[in-house]
C-alpha atoms as a PDB file:
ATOM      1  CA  UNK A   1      39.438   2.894  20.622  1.00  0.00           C
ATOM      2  CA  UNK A   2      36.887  -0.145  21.184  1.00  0.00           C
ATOM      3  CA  UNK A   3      33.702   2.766  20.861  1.00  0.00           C
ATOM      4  CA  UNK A   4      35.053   3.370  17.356  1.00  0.00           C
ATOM      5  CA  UNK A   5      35.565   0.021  16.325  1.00  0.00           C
ATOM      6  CA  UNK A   6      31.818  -0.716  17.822  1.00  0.00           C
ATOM      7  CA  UNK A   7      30.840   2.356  15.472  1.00  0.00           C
ATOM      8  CA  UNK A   8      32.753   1.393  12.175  1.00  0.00           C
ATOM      9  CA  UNK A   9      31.304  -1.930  12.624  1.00  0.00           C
ATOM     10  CA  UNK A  10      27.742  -0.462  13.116  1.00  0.00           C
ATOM     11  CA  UNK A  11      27.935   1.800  10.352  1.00  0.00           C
ATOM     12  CA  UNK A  12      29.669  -0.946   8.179  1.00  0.00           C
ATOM     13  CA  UNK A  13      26.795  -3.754   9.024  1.00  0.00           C
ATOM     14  CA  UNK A  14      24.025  -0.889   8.189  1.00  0.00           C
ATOM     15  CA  UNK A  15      25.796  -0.115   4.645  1.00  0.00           C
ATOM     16  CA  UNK A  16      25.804  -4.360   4.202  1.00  0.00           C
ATOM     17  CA  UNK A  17      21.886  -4.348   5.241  1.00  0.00           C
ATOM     18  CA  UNK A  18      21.576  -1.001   2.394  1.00  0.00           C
ATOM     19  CA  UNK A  19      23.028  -2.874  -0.177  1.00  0.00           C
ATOM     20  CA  UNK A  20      21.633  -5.892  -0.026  1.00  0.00           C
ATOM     21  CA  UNK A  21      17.810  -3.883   0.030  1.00  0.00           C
ATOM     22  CA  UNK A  22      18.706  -1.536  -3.009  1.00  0.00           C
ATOM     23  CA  UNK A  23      21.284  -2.845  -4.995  1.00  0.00           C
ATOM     24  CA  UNK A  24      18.885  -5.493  -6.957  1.00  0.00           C
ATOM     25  CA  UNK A  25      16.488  -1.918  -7.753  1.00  0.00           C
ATOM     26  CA  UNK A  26      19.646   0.278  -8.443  1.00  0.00           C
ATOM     27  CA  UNK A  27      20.237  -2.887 -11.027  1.00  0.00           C
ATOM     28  CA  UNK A  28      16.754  -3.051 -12.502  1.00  0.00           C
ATOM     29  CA  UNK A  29      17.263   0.975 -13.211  1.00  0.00           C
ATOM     30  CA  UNK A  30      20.333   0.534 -15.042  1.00  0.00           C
ATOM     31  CA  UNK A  31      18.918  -2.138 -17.106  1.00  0.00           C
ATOM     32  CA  UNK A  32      16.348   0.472 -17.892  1.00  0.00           C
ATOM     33  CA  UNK A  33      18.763   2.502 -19.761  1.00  0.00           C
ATOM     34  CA  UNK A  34      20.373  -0.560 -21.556  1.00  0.00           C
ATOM     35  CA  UNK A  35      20.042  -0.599 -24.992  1.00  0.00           C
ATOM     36  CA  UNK A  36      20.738  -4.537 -25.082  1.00  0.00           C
ATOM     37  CA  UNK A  37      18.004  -6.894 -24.424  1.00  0.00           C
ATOM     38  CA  UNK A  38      20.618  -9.095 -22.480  1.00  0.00           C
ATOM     39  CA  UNK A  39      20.512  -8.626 -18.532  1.00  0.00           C
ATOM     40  CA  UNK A  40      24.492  -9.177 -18.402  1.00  0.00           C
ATOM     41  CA  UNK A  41      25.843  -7.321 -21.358  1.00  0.00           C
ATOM     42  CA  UNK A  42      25.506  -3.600 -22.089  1.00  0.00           C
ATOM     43  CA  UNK A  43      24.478  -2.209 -25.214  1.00  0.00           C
ATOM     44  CA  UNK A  44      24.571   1.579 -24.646  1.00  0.00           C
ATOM     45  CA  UNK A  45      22.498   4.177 -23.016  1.00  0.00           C
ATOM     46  CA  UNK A  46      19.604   4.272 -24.225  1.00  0.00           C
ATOM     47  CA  UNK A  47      15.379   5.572 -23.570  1.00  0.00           C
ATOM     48  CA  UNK A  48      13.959   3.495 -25.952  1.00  0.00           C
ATOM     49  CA  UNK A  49      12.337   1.586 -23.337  1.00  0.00           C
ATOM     50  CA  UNK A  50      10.640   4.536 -21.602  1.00  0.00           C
ATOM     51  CA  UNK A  51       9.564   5.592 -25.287  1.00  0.00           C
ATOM     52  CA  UNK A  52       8.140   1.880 -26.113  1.00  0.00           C
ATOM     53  CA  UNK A  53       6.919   2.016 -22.642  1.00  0.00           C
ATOM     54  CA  UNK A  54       4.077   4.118 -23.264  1.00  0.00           C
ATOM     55  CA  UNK A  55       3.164   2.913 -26.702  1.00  0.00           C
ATOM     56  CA  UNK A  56       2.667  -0.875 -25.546  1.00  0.00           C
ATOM     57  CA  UNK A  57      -0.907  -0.899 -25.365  1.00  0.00           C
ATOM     58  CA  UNK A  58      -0.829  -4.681 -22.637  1.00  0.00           C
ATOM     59  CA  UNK A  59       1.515  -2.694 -20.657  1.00  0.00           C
ATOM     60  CA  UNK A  60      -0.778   0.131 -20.104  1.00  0.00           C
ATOM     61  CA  UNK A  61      -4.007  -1.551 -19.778  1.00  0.00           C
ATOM     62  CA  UNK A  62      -2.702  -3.863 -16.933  1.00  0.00           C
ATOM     63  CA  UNK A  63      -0.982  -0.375 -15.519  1.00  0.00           C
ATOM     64  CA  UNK A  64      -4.678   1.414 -15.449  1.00  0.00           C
ATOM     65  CA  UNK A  65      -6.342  -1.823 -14.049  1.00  0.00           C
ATOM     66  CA  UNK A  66      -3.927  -2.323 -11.378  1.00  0.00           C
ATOM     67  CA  UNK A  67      -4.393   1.613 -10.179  1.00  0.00           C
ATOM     68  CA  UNK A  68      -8.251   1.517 -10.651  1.00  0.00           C
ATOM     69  CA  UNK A  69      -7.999  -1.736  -8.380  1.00  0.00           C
ATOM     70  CA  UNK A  70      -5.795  -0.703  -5.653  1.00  0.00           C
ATOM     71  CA  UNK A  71      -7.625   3.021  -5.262  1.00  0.00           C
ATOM     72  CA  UNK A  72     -11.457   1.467  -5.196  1.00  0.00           C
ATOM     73  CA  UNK A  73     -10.605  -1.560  -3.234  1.00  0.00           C
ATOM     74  CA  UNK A  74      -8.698   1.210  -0.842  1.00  0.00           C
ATOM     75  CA  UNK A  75     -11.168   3.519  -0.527  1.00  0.00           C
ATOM     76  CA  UNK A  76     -13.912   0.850  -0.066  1.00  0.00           C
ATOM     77  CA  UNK A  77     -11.730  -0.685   2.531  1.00  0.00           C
ATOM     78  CA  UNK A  78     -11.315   2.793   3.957  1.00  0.00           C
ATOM     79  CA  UNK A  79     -14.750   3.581   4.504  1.00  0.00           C
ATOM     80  CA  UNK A  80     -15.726   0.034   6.071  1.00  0.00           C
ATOM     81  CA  UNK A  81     -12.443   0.254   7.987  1.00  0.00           C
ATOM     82  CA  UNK A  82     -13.422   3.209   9.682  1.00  0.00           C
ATOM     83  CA  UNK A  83     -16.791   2.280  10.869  1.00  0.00           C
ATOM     84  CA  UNK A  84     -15.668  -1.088  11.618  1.00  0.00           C
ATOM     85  CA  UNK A  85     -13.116   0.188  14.249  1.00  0.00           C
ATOM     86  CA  UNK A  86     -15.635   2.344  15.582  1.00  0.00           C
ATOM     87  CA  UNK A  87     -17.884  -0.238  15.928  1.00  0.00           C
ATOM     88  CA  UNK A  88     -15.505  -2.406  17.749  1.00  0.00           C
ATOM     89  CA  UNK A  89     -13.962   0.079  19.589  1.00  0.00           C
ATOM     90  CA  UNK A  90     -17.671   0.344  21.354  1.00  0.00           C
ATOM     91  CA  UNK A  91     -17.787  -3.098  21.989  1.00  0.00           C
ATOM     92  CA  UNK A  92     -17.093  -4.727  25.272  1.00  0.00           C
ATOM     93  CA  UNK A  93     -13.793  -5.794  26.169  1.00  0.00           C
ATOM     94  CA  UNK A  94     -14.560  -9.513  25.639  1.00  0.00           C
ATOM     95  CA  UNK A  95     -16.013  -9.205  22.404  1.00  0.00           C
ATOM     96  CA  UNK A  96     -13.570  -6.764  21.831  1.00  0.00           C
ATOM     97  CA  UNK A  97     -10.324  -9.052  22.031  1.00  0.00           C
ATOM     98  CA  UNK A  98     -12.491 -11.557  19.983  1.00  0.00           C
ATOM     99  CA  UNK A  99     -13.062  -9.608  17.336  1.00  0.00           C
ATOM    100  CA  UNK A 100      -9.591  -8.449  17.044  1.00  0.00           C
ATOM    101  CA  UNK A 101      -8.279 -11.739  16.796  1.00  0.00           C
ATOM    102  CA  UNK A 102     -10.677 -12.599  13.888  1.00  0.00           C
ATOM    103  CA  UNK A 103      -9.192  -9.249  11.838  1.00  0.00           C
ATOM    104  CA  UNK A 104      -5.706 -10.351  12.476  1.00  0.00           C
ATOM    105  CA  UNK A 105      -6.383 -13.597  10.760  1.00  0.00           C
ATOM    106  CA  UNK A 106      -6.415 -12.242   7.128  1.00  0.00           C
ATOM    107  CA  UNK A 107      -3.224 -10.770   7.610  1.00  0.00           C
ATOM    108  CA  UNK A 108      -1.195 -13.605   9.370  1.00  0.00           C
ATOM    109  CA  UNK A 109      -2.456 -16.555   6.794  1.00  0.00           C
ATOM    110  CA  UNK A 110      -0.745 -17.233   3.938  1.00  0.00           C
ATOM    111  CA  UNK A 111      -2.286 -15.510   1.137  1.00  0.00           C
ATOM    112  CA  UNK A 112      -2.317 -18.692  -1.212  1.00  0.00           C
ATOM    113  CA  UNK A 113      -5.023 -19.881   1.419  1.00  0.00           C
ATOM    114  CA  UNK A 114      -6.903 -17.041   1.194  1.00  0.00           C
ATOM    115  CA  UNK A 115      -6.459 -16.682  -2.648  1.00  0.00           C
ATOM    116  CA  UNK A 116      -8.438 -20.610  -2.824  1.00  0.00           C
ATOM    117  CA  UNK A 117     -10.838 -20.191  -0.113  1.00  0.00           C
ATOM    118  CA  UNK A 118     -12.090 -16.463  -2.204  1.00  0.00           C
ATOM    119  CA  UNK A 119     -12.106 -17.861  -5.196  1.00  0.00           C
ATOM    120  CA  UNK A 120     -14.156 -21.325  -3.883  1.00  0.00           C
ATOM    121  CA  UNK A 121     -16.560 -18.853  -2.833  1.00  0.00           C
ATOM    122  CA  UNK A 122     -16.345 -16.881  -5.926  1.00  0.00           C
ATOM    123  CA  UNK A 123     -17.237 -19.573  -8.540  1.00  0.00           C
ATOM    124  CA  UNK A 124     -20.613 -20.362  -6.607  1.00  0.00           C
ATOM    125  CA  UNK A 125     -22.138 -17.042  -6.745  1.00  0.00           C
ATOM    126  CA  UNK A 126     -20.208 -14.776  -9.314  1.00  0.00           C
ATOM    127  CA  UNK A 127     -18.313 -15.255 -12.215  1.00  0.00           C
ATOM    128  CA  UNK A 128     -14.980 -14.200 -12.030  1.00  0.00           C
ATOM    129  CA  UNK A 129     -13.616 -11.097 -13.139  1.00  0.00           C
ATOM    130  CA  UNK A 130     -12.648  -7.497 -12.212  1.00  0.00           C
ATOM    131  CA  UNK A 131     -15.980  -7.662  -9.770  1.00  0.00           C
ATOM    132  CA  UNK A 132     -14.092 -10.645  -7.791  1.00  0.00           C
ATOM    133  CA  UNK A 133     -10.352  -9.241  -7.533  1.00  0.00           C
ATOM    134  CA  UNK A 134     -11.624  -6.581  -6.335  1.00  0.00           C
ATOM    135  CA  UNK A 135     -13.894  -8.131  -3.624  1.00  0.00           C
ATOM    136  CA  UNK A 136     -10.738 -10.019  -2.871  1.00  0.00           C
ATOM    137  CA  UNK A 137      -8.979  -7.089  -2.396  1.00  0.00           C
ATOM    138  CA  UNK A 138     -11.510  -5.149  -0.272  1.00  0.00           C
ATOM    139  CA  UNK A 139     -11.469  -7.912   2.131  1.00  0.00           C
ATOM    140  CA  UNK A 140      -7.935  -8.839   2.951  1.00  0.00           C
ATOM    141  CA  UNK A 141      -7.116  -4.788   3.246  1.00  0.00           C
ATOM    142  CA  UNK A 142      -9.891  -4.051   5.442  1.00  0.00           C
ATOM    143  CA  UNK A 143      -7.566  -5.231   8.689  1.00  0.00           C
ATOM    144  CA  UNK A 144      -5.071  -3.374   7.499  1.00  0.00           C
ATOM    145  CA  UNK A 145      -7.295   0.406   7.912  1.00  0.00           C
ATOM    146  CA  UNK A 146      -8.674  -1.039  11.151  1.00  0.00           C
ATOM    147  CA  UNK A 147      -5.148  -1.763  12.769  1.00  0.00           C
ATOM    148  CA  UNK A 148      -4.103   1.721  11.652  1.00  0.00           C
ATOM    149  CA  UNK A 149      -7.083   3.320  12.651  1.00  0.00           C
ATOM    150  CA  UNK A 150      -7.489   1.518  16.140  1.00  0.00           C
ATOM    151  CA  UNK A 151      -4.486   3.597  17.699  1.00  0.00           C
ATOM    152  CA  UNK A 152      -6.232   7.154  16.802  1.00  0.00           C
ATOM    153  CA  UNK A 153      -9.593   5.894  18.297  1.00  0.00           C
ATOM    154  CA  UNK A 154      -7.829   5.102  21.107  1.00  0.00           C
ATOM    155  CA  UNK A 155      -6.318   8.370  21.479  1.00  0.00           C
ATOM    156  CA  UNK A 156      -9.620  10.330  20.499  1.00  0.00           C
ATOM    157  CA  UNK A 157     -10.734  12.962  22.800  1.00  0.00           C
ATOM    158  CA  UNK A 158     -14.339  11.679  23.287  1.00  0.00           C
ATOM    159  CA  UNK A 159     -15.507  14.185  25.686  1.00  0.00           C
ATOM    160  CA  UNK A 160     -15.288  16.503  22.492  1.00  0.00           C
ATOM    161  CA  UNK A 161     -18.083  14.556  20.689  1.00  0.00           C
ATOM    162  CA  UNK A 162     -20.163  14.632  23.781  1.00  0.00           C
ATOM    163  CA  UNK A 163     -19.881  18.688  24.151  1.00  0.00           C
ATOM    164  CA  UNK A 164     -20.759  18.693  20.439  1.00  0.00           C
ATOM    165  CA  UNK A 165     -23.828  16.645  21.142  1.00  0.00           C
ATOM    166  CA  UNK A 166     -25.003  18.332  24.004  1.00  0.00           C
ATOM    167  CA  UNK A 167     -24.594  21.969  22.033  1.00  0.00           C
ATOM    168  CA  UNK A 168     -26.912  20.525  19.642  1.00  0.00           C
ATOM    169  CA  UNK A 169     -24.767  19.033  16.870  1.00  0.00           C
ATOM    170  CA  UNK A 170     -26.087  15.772  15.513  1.00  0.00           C
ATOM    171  CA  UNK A 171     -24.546  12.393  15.079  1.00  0.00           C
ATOM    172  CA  UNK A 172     -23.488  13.196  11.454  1.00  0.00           C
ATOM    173  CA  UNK A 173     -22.402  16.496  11.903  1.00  0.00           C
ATOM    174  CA  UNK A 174     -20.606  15.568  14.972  1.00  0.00           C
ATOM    175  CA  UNK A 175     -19.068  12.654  13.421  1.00  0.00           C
ATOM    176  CA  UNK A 176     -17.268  14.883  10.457  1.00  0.00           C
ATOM    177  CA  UNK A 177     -16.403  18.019  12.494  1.00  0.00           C
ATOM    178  CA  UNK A 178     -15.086  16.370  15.593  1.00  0.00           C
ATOM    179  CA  UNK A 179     -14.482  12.582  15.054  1.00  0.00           C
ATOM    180  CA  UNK A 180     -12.998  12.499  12.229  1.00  0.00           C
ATOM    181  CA  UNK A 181     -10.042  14.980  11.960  1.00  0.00           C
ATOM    182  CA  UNK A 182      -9.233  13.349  15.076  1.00  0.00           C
ATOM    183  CA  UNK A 183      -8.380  10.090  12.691  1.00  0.00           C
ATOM    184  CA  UNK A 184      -7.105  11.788  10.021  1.00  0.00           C
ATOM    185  CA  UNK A 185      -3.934  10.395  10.434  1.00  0.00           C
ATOM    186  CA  UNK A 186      -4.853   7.188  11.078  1.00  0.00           C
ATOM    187  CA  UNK A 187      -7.285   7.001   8.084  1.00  0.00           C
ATOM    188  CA  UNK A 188      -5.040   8.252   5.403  1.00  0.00           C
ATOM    189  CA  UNK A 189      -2.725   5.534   6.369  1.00  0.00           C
ATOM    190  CA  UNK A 190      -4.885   2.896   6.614  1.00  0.00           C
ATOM    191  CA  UNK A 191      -5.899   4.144   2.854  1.00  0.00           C
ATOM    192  CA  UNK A 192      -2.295   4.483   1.590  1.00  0.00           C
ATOM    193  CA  UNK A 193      -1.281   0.620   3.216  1.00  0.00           C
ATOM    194  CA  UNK A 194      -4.358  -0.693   1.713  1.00  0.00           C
ATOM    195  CA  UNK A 195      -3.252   0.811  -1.696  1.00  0.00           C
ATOM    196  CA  UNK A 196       0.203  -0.386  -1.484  1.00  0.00           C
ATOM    197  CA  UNK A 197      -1.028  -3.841  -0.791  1.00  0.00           C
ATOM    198  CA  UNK A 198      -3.362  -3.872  -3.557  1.00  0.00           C
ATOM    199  CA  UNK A 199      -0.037  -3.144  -5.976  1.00  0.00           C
ATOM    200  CA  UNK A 200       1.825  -5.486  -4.471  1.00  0.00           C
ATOM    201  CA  UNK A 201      -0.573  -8.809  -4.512  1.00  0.00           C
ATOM    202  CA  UNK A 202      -0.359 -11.651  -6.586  1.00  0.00           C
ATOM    203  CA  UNK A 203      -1.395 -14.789  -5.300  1.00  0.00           C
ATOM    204  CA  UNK A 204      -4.616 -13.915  -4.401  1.00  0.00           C
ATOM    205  CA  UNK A 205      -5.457 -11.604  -7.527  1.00  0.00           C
ATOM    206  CA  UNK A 206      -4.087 -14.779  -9.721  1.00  0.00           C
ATOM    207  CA  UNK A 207      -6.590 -17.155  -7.965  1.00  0.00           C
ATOM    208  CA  UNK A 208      -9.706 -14.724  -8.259  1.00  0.00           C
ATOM    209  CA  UNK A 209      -9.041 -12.848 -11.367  1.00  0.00           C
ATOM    210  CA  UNK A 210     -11.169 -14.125 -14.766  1.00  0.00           C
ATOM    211  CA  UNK A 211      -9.420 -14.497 -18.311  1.00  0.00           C
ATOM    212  CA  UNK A 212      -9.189 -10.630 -19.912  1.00  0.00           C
ATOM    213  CA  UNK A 213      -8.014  -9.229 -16.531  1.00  0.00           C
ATOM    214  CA  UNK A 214      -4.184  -8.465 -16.072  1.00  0.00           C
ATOM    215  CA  UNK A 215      -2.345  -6.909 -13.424  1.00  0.00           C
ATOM    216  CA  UNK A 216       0.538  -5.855 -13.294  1.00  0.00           C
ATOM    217  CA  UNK A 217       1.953  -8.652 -11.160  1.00  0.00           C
ATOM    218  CA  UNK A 218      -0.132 -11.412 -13.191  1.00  0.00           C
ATOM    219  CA  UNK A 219       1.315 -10.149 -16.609  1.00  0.00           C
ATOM    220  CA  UNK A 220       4.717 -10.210 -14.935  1.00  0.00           C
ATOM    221  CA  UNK A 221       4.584 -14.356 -14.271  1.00  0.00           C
ATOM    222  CA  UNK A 222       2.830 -14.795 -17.360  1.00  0.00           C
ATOM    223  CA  UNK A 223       5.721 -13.022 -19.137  1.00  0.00           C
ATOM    224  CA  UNK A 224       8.661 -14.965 -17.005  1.00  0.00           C
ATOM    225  CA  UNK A 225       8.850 -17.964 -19.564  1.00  0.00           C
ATOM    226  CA  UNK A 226       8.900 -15.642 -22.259  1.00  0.00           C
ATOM    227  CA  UNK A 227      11.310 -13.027 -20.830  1.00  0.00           C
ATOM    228  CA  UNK A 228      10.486  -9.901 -19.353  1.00  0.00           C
ATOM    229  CA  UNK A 229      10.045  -7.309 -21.462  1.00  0.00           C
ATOM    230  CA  UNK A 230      13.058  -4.098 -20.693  1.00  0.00           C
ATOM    231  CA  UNK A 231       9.483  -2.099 -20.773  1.00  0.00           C
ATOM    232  CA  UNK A 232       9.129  -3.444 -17.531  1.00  0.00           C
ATOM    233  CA  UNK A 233      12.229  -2.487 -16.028  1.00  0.00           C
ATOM    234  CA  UNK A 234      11.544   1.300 -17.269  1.00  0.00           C
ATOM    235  CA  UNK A 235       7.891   1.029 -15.476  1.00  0.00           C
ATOM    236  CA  UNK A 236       9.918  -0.403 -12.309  1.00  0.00           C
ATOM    237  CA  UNK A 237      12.011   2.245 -11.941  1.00  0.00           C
ATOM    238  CA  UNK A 238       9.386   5.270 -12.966  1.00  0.00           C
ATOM    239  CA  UNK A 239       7.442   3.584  -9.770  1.00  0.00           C
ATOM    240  CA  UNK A 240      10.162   3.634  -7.514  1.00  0.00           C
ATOM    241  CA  UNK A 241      11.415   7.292  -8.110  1.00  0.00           C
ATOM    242  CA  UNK A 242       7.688   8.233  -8.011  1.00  0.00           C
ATOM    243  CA  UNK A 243       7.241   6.537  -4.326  1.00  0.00           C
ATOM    244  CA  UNK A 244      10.895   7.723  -3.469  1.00  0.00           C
ATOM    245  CA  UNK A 245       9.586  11.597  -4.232  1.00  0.00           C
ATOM    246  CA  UNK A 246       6.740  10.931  -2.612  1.00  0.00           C
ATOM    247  CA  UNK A 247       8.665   9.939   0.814  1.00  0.00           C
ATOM    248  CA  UNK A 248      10.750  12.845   0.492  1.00  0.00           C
ATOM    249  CA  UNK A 249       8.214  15.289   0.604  1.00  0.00           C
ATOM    250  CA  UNK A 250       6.399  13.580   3.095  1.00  0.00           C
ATOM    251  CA  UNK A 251       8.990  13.876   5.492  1.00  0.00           C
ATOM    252  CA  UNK A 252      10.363  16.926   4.896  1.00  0.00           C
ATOM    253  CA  UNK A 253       7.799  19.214   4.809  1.00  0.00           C
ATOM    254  CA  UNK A 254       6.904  18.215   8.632  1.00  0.00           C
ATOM    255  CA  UNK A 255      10.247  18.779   9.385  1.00  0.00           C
ATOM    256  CA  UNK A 256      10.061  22.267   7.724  1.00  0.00           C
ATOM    257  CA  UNK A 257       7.219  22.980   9.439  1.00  0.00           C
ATOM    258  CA  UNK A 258       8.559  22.027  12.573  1.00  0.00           C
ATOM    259  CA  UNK A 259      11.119  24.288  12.154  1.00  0.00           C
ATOM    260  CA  UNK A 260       8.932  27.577  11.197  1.00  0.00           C
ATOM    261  CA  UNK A 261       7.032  27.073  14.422  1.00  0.00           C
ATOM    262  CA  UNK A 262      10.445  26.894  16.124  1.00  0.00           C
ATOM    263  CA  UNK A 263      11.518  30.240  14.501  1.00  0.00           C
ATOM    264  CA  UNK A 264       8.262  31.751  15.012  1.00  0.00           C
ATOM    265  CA  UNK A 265       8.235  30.489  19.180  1.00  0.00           C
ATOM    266  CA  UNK A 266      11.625  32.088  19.687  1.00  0.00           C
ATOM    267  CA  UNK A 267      10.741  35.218  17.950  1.00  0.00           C
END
């Protein structure tokens, strides 16, 4: 009897925690679909946003300027990622532990620090613009590829590289045939958190971005005196099912595969 009451209360406390996390986006979608400009009356089912959604011209160039951002700054951040946590990975273990506490700096200060010390440095040597935000965001999302890479390199096989080497691959070659699928894993993550952290930012891009360059976040809090616009809400929730799709395919076609291998093992 107490096991069961331990469960229902488990099971009740993780439906509380599931609420509280979706029920504000499970909102936001149904506003989506009201007809009614008013967030607490309902109008009527409607896609009229969605429609007006793609025709509003500020919408969609702050859309196409946050994705350019996020996938340049990524893969820039990807490729100096990489080599940087090779680089320190080689280093010795005092520098090492040095240098590792220096990239876990960006991502433990508060980004309205970092947002006034870039754009400080900014203003003396370039004007600001789309060239600055996304410096900015090349350099807080490097740590974030070098903390996901770091694990891999750790777990890399480097006897392999050296048996390449000594069969008479060279560095570059080796690098790309043996190195890197080894990191695979570890570098398309560090790509896809740098991404998703690009989206997300708005402090910083607000300090370092120059007048004519909107983001979706910074059009957002320039729009919150006015009202947001119920375009907004249908752009919301088009992003969210997209991610949400995105998850589910993720993880289900390892588990699929998983289970093929299974079949094909006991056959």
């Amino acid at each position: 009897m107490v096991e069961k009451i331990k469960n229902w209360v488990s099971r009740f406390y993780l439906g509380l925690i599931i609420l509280f996390l979706y029920a504000p986006i499970l909102v936001l979608i149904v506003l989506s679909f009201n007809s009614s400009r008013s967030r607490v009356k309902w109008g009527g089912f409607t896609f009229d946003w969605y429609v007006r959604l793609f025709s509003n011209r500020q919408i969609s160039e702050a859309l196409t300027t946050t994705l350019l951002l996020a996938f340049v700054s990524a893969l820039i951040a990807t490729i100096i990622g990489v080599l940087s946590a090779l680089g320190i990975h080689a280093m010795r273990q005092r520098n090492y532990q040095l240098v590792m506490a220096f990239t876990h700096i960006p991502m433990v200060n508060a980004d309205i620090v970092t947002g006034i010390a870039l754009m400080l440095w900014f203003v003396h040597f370039i004007p600001l613009g789309f060239g600055s935000v996304l410096l900015a965001h090349v350099t807080f999302n490097i740590p974030y590829v070098i903390l996901s890479v770091m694990p891999k390199i750790r777990q890399m096989n480097v006897s392999l590289y050296e048996a390449a080497r000594d069969l008479g691959a060279n560095a570059v070659y080796g690098f790309f045939k043996v190195i890197f699928p080894q990191l695979t894993n570890g570098i398309v993550s560090g790509f896809f958190m740098a991404f998703t952290m690009s989206m997300d930012d708005f402090v910083i891009t607000y300090f370092t971005k120059g007048p004519g360059v909107n983001t979706l976040s910074t059009m957002i809090y320039g729009e919150i005196r006015k009202g947001i616009k119920p375009e907004m809400y249908a752009l919301s929730t088009i992003i969210f099912v997209f991610v949400f799709a995105i998850l589910l395919v993720v993880n289900y076609i390892p588990q699929k595969k998983g289970k093929v291998v299974k079949e094909r093992g006991l056959r």
